[in-house]
Protein backbone atom coordinates (compact mmCIF):
# COMPACT_ATOMS: atom_id res chain seq x y z
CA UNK A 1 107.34 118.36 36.57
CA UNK A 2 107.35 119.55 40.17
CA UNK A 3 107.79 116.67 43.02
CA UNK A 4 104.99 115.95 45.51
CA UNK A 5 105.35 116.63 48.84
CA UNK A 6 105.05 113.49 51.11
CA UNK A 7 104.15 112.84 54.73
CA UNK A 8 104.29 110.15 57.13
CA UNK A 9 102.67 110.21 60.35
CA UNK A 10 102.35 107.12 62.78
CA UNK A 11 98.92 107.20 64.32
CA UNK A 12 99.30 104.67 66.31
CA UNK A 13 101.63 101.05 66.29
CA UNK A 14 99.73 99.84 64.06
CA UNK A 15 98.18 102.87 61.90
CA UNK A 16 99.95 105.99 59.47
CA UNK A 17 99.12 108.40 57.39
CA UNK A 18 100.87 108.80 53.95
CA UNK A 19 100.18 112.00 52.53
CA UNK A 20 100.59 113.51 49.12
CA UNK A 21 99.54 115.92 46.45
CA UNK A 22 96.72 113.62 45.30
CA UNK A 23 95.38 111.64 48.01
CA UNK A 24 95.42 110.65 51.86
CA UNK A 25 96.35 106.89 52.47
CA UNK A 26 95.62 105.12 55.82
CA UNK A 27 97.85 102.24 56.23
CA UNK A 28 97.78 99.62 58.41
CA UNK A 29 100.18 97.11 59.74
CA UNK A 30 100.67 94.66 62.39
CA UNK A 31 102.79 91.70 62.92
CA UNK A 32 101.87 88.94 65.52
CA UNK A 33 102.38 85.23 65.97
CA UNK A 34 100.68 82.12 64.67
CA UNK A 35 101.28 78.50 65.23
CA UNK A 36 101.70 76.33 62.22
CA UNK A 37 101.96 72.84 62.06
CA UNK A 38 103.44 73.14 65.50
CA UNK A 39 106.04 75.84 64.65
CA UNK A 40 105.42 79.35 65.49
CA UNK A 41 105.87 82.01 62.49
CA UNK A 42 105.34 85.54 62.57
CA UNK A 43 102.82 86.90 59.46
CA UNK A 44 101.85 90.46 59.32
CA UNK A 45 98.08 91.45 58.29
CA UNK A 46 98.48 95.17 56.30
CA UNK A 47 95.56 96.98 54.74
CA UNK A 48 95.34 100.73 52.93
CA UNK A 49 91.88 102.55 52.22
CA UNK A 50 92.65 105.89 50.30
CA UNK A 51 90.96 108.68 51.19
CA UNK A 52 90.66 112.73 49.08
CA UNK A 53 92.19 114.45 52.11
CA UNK A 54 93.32 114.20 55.95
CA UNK A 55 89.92 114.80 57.65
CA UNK A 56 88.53 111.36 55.92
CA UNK A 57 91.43 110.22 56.56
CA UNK A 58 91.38 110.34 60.05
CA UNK A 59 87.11 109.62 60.25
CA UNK A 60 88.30 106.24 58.79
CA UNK A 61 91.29 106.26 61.24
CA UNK A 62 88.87 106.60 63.92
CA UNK A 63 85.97 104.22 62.71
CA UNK A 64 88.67 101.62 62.00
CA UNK A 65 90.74 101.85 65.22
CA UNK A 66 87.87 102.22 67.81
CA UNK A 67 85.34 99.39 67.00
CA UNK A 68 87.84 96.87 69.70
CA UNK A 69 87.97 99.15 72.56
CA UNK A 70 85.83 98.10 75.57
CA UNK A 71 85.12 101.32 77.48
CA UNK A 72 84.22 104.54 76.35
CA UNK A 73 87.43 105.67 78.56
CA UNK A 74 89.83 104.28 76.28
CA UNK A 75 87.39 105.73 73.64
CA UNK A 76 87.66 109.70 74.42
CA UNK A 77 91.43 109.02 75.33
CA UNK A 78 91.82 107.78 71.66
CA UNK A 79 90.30 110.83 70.30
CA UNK A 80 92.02 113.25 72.19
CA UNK A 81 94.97 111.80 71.41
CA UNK A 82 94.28 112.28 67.77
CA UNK A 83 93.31 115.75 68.22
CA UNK A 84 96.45 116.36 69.84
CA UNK A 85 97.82 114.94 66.80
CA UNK A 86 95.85 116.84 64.27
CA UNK A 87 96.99 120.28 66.41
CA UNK A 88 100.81 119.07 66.56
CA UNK A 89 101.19 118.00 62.90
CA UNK A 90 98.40 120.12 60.87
């Protein structure tokens, strides 16, 4: 049985893509602060959607990671910087 080929790349600080012979995962993680009872803990929220290959992967990227920015400036400066991405890594 031949090993699959994995790949990691960090989108973002709070987004990566795993990569392997079978699927695209999008996983996301990000740790912040809550008070509790008066005390403040750190929790961290985390979330995967699996996707057949890169280019969904990165559509969901994209739908998922855009919906809180305010102005379409940080918009097109989101997606360029994932095209960069796409043209450094793929």
């Amino acid at each position: 049985m031949s090993k699959s080929i994995k790949q990691v790349v960090d989108l973002d600080e709070s987004y990566s893509l795993h990569t392997d012979a079978v699927c695209t995962t999008l996983k996301y993680q990000l740790a912040h602060d809550v008070v509790v009872d008066g005390k403040t803990k750190t929790v961290t929220s985390r979330d995967e959607w699996y996707y057949p290959d890169i280019k969904f992967a990165l559509k969901g990227y994209l739908q998922k990671s855009l919906r809180p920015l305010a102005s379409v400036e940080k918009f097109l400066d989101k997606v360029d910087r994932v095209e960069k991405l796409i043209d450094n890594k793929f």
